[in-house]
N, C-alpha and C. Protein backbone atom coordinates (compact mmCIF):
# COMPACT_ATOMS: atom_id res chain seq x y z
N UNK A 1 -62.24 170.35 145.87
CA UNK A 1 -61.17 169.37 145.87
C UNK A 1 -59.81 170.03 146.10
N UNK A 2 -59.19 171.31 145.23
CA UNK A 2 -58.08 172.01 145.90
C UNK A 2 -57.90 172.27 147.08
N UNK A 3 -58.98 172.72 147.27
CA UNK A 3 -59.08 173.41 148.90
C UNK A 3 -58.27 172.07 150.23
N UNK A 4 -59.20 170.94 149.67
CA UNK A 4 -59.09 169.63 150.42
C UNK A 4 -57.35 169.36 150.30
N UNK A 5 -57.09 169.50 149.25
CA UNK A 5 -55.80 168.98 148.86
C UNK A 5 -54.83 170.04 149.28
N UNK A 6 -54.86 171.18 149.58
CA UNK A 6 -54.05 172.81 150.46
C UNK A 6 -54.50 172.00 151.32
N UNK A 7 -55.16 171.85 152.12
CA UNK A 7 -55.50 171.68 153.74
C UNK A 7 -54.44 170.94 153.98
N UNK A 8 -54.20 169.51 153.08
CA UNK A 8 -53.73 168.28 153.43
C UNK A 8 -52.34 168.40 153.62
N UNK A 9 -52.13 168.88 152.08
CA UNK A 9 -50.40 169.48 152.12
C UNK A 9 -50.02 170.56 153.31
N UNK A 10 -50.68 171.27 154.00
CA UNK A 10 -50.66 172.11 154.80
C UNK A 10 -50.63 171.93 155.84
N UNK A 11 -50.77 170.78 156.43
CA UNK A 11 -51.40 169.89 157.62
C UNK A 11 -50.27 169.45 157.77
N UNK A 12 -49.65 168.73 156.88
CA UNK A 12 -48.61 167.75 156.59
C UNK A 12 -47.53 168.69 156.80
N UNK A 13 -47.37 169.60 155.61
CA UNK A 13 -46.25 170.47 155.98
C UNK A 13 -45.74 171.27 157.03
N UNK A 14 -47.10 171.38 157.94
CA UNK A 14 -46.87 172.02 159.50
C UNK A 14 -46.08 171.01 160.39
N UNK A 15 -46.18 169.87 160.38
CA UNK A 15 -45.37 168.80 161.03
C UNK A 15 -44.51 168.64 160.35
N UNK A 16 -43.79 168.87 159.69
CA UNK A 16 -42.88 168.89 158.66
C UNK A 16 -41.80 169.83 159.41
N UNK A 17 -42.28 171.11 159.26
CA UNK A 17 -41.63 172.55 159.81
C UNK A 17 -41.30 172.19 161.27
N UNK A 18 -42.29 171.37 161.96
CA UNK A 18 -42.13 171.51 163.19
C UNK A 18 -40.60 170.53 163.63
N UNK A 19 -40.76 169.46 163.11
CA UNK A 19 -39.52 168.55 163.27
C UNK A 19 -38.26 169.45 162.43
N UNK A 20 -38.12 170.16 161.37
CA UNK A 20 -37.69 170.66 160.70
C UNK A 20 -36.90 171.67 161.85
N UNK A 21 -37.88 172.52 162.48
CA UNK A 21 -37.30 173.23 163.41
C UNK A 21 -36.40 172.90 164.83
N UNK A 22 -37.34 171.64 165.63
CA UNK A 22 -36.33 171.25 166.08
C UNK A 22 -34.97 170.51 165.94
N UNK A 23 -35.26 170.19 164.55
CA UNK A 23 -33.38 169.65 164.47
C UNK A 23 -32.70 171.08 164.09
N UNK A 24 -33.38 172.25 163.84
CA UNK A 24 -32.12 173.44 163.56
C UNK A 24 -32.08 173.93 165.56
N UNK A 25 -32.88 173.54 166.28
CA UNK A 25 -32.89 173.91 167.55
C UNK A 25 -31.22 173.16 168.09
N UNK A 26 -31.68 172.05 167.57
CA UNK A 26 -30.23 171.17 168.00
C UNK A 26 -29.21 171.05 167.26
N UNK A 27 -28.80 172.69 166.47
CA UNK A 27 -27.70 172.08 165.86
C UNK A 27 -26.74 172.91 166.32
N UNK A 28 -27.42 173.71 167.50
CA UNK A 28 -26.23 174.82 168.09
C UNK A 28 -25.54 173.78 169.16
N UNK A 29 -26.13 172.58 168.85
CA UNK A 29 -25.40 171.72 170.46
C UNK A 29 -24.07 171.52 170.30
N UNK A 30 -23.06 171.39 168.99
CA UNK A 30 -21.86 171.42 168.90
C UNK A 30 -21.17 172.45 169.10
N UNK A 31 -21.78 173.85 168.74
CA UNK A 31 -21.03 174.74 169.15
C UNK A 31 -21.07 175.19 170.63
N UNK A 32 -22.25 174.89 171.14
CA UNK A 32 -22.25 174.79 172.85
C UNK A 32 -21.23 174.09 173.95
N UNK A 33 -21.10 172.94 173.11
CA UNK A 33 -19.95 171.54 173.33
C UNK A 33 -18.68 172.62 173.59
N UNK A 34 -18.20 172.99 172.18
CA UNK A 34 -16.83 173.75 171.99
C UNK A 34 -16.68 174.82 172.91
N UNK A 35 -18.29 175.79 172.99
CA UNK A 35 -17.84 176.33 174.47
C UNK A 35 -17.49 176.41 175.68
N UNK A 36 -18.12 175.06 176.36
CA UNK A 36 -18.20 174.91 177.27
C UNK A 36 -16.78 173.98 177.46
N UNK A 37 -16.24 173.44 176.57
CA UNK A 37 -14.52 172.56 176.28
C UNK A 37 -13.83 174.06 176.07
N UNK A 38 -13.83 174.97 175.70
CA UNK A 38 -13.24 175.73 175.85
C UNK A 38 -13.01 176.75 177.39
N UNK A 39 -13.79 177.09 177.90
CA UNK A 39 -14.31 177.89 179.02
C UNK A 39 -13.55 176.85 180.39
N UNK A 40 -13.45 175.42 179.74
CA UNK A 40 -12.44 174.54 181.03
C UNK A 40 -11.08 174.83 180.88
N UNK A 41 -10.80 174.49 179.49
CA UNK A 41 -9.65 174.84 178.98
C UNK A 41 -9.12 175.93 179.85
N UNK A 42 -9.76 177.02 179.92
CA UNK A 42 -9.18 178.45 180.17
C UNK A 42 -9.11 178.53 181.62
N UNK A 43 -9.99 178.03 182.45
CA UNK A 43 -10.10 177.92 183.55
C UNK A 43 -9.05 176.94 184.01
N UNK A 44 -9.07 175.80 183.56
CA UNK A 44 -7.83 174.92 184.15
C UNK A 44 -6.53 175.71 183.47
N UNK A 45 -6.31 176.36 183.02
CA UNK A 45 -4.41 177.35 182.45
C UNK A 45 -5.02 178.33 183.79
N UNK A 46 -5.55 178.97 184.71
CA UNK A 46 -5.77 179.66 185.60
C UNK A 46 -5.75 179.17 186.88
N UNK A 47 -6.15 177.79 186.93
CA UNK A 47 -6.43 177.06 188.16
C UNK A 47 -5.74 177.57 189.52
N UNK A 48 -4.23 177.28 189.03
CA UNK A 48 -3.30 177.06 190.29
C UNK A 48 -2.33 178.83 190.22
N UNK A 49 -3.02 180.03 189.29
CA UNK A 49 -2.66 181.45 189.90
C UNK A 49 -3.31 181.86 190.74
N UNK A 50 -3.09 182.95 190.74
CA UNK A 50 -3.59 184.04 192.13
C UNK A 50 -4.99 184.58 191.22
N UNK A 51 -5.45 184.50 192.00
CA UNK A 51 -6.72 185.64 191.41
C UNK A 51 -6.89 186.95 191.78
N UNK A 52 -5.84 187.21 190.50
CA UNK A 52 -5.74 189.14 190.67
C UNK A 52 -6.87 189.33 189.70
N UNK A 53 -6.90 191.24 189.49
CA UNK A 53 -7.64 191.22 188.48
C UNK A 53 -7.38 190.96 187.17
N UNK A 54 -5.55 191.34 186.83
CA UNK A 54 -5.22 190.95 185.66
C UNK A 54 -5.69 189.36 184.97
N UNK A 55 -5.93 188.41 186.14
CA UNK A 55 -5.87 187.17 185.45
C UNK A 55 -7.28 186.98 185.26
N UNK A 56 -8.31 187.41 186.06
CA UNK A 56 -9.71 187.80 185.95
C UNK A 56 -10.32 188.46 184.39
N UNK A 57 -9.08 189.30 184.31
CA UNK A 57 -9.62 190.32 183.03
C UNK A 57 -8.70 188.97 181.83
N UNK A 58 -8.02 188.40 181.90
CA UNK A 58 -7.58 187.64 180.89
C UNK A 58 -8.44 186.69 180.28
N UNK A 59 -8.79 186.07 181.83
CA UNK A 59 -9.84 184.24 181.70
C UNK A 59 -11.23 184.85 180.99
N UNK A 60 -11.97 186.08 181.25
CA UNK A 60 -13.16 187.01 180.78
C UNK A 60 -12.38 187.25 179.40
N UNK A 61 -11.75 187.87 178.58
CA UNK A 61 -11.58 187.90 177.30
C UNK A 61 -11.43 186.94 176.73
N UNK A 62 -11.11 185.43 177.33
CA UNK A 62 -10.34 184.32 176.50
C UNK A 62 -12.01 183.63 176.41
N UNK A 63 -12.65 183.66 177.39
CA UNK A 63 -14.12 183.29 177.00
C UNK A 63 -14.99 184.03 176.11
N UNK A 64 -14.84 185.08 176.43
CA UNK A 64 -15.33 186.24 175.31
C UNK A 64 -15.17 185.42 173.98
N UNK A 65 -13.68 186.02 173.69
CA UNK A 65 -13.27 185.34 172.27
C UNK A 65 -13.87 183.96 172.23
N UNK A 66 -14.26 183.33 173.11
CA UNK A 66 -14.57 181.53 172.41
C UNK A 66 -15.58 181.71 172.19
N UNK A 67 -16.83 182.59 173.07
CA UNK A 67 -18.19 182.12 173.13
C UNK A 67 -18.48 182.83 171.53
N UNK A 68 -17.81 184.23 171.53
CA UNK A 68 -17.76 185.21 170.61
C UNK A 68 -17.47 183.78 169.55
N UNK A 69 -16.89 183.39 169.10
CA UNK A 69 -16.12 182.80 167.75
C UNK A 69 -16.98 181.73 167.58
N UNK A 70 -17.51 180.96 168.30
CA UNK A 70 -18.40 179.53 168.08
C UNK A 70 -19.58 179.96 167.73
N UNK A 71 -20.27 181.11 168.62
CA UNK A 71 -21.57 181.79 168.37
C UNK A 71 -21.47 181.88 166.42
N UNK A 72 -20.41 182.68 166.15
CA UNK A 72 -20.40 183.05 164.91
C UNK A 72 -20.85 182.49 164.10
N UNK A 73 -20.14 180.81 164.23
CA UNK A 73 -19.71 180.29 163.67
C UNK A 73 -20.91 179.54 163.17
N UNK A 74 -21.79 179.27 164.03
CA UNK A 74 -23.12 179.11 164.18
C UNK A 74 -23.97 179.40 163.51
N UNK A 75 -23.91 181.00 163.66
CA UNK A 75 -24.82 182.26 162.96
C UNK A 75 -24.53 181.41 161.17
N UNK A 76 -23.49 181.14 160.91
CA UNK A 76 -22.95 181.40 159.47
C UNK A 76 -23.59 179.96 158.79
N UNK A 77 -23.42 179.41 159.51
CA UNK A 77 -24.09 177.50 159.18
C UNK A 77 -25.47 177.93 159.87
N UNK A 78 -26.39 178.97 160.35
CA UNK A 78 -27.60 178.72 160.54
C UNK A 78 -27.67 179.85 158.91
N UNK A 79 -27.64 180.76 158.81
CA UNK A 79 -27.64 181.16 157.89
C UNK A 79 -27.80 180.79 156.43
N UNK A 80 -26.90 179.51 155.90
CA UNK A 80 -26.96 178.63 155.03
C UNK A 80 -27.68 177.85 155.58
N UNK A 81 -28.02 177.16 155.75
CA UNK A 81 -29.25 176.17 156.42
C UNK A 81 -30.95 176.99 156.01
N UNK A 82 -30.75 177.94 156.68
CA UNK A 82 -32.13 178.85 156.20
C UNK A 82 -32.20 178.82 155.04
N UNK A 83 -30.85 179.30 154.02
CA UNK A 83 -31.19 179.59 152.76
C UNK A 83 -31.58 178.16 151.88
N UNK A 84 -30.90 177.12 152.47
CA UNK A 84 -31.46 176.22 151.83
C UNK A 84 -32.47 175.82 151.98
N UNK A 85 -33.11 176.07 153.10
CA UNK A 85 -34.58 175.88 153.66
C UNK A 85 -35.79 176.56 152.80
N UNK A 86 -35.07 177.34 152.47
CA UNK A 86 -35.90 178.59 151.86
C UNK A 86 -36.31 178.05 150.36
N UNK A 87 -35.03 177.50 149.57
CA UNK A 87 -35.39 177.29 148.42
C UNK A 87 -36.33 175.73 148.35
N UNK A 88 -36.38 174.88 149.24
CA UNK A 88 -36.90 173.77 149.10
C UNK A 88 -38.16 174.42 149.35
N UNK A 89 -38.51 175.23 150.27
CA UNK A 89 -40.08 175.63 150.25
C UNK A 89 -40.77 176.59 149.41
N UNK A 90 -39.79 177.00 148.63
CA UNK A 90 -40.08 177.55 146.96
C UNK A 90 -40.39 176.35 146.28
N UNK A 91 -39.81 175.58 146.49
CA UNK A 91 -39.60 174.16 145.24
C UNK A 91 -41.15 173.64 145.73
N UNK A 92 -41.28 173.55 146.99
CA UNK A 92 -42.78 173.25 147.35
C UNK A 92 -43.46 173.45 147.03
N UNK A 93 -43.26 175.26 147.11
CA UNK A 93 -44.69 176.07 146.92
C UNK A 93 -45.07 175.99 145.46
N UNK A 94 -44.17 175.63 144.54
CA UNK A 94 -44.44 176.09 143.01
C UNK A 94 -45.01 175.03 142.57
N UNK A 95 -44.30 173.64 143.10
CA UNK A 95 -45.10 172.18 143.18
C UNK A 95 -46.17 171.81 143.23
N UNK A 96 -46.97 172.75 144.32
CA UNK A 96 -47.93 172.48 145.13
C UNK A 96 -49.23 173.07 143.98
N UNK A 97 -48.75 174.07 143.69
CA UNK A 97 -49.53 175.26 142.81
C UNK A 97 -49.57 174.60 141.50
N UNK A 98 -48.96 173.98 141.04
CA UNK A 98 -48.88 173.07 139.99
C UNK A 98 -49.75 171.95 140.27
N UNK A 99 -49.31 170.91 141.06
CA UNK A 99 -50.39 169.93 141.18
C UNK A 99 -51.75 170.17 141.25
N UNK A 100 -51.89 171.23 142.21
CA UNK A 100 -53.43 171.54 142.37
C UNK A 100 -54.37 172.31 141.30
N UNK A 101 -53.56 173.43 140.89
CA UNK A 101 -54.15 174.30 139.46
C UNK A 101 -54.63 173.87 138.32
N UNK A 102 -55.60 173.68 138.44
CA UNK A 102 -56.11 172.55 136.89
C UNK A 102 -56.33 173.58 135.72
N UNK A 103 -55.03 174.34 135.15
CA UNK A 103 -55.44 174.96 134.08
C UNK A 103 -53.93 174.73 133.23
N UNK A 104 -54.44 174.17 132.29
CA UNK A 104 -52.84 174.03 130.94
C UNK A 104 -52.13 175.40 130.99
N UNK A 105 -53.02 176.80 131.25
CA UNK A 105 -51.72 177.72 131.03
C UNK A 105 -51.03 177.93 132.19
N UNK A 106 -51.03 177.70 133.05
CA UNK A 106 -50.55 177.96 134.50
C UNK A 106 -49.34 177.49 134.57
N UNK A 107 -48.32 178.38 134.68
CA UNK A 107 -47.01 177.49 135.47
C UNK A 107 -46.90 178.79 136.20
N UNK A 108 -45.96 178.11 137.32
CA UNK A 108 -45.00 178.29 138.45
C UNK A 108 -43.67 178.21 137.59
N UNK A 109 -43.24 179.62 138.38
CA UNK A 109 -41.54 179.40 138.20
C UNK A 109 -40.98 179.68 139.66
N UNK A 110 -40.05 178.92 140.03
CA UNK A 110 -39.85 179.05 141.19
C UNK A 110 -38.64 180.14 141.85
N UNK A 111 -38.86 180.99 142.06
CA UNK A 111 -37.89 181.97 142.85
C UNK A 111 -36.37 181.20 143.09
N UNK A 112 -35.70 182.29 142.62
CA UNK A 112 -34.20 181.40 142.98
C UNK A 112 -33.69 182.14 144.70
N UNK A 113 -32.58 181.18 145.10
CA UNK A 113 -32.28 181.05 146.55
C UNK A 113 -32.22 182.84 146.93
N UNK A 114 -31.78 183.19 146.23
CA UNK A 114 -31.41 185.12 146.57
C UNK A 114 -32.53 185.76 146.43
N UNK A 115 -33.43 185.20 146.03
CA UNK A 115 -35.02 186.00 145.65
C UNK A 115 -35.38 185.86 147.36
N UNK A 116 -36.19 184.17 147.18
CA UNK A 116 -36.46 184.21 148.49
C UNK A 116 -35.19 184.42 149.48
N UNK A 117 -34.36 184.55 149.89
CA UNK A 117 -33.13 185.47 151.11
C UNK A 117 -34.03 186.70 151.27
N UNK A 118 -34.15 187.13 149.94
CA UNK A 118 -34.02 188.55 150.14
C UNK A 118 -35.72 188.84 150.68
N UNK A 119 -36.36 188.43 150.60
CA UNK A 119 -37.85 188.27 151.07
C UNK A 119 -37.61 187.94 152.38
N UNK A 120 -37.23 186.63 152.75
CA UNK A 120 -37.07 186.16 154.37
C UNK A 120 -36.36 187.22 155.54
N UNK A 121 -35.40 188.28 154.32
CA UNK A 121 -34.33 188.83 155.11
C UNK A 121 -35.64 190.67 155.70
N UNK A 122 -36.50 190.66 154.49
CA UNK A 122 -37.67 192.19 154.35
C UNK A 122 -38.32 191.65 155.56
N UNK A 123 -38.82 190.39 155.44
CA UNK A 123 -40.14 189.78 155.77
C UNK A 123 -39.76 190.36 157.52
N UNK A 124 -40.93 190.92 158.41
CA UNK A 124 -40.32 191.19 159.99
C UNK A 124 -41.01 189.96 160.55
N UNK A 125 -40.49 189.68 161.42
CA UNK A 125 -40.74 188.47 161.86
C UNK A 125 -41.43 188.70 163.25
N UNK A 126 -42.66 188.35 163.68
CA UNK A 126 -43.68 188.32 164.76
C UNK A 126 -43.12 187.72 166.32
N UNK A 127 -42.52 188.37 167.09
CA UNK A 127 -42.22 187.77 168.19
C UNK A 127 -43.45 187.49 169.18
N UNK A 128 -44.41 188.11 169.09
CA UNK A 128 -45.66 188.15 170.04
C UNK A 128 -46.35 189.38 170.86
N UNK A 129 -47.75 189.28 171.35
CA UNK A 129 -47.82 190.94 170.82
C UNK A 129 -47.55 191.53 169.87
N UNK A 130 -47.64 192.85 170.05
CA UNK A 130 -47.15 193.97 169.58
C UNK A 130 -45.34 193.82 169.08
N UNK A 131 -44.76 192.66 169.34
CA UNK A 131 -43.12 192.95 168.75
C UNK A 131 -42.76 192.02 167.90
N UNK A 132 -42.20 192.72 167.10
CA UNK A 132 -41.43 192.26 165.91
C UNK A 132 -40.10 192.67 165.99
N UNK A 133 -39.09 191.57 165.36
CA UNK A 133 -38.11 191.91 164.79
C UNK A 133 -37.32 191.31 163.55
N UNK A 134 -35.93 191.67 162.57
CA UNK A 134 -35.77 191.53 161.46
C UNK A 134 -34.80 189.96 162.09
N UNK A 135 -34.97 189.23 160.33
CA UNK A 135 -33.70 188.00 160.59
C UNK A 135 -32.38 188.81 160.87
N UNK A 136 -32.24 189.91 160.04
CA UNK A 136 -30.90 190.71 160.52
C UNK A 136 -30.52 191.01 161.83
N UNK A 137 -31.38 191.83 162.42
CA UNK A 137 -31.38 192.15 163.70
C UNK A 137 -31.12 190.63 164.66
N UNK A 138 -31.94 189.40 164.53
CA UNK A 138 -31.76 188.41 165.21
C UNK A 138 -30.74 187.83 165.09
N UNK A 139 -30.49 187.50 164.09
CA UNK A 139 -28.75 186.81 163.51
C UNK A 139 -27.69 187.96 164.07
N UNK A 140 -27.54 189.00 164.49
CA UNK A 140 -26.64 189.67 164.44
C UNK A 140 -26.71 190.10 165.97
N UNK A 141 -27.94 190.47 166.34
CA UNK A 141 -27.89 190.36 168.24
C UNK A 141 -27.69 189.08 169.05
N UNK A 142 -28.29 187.56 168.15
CA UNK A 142 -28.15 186.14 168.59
C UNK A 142 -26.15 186.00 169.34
N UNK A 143 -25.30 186.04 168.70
CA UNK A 143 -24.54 185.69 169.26
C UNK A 143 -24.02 187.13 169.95
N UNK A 144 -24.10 188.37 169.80
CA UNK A 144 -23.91 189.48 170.90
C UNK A 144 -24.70 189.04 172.15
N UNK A 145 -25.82 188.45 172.30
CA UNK A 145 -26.93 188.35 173.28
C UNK A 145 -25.52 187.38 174.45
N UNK A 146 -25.86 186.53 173.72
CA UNK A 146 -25.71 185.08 174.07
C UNK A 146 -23.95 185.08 174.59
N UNK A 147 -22.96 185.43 174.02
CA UNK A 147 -21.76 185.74 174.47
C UNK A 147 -22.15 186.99 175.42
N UNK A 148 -22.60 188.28 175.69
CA UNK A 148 -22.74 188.78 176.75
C UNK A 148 -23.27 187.90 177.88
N UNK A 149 -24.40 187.47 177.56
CA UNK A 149 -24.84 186.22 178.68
C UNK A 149 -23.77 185.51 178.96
N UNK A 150 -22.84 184.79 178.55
CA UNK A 150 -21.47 184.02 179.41
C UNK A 150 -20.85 185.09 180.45
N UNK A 151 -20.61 186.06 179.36
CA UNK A 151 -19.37 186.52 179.92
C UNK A 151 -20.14 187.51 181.12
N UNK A 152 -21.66 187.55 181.46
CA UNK A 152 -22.07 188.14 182.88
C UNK A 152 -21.79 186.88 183.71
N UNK A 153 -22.35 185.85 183.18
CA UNK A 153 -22.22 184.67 184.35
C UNK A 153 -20.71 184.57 184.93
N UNK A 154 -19.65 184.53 183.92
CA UNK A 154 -18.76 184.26 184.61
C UNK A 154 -18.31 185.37 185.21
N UNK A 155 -18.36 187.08 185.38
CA UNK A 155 -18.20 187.80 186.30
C UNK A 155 -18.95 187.73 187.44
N UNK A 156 -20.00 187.18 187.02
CA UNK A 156 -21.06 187.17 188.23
C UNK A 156 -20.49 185.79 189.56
N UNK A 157 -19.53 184.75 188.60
CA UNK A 157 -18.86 183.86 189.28
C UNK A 157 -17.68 185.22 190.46
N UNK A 158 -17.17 185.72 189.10
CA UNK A 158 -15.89 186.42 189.76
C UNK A 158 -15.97 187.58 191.32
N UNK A 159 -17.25 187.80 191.30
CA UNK A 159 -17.59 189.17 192.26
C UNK A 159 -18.20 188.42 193.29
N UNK A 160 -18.81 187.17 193.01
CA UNK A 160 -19.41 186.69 194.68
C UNK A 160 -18.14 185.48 195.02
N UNK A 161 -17.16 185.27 194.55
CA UNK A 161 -15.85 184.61 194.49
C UNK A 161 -15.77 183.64 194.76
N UNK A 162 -16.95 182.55 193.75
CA UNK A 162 -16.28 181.64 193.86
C UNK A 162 -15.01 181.35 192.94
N UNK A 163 -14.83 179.62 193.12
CA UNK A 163 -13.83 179.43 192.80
C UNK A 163 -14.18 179.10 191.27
N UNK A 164 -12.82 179.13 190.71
CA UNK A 164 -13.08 178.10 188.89
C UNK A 164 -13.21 176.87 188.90
């Protein structure tokens, strides 16, 4: 009967995670918004100069800094989001172990939010194959990645010349 009743909760909770995940998929869409309202911004204050390199090397730092600052900003609200994620699936897990455990001495105590962090933060995380990497490493290369990625595209705009 436990077994039946793990399966169920388990079943359940996999569709759970899964919707769970795509709304944290979509919550970088505001800070994407701000980039991409920013990156016009900068481009229309450039529109009607010359395209030297000085103004080239300006419009490339002023995107830098945006993609750089929203990315962050991101990282810091995905960050809290996890951690709260984290403790509701403590609150689960101790729940779960409770309902199902048919013995009077048994309790669950449930890990507080910095317990599990600090587990999620050890834990390496399975990219496929053979590679792994840490939430640290990902949270901390995620917006280096991702702001280098702008700021090639828009040189890559600047060297085959088109326009802004």
């Amino acid at each position: 009967m436990q077994s039946e009743i793990l399966t169920t909760v388990y079943s359940q909770h996999t569709v759970y995670l899964q919707r769970l995940g795509a709304t944290q998929g979509n919550a970088i869409i505001p800070y994407l918004s701000k980039i991409e309202e920013g990156i016009q911004k900068v481009f229309n204050r450039y529109r009607d100069r010359p395209k030297t390199a000085a103004n080239q090397a300006a419009i490339q730092k002023a995107i830098d800094e945006i993609s750089r600052e929203q990315l962050q900003l991101y990282i810091v609200e995905l960050k809290k989001s996890n951690r709260e994620i984290g403790v509701e699936e403590a609150q689960l897990a101790s729940a779960t172990m409770r309902n199902v455990i048919e013995n009077d001495n048994f309790e669950t105590v449930i890990p507080t939010a910095a317990q599990v962090n600090a587990i999620a933060i050890a834990t390496p995380i399975h990219l496929g194959g053979n590679s792994y990497t840490t939430y640290k490493t990902m949270t901390k290369n995620y917006w280096q990645k991702w702001t280098n990625e702008i700021d090639s595209i828009v040189q890559a705009g600047f060297v085959s010349g088109q326009t802004i």
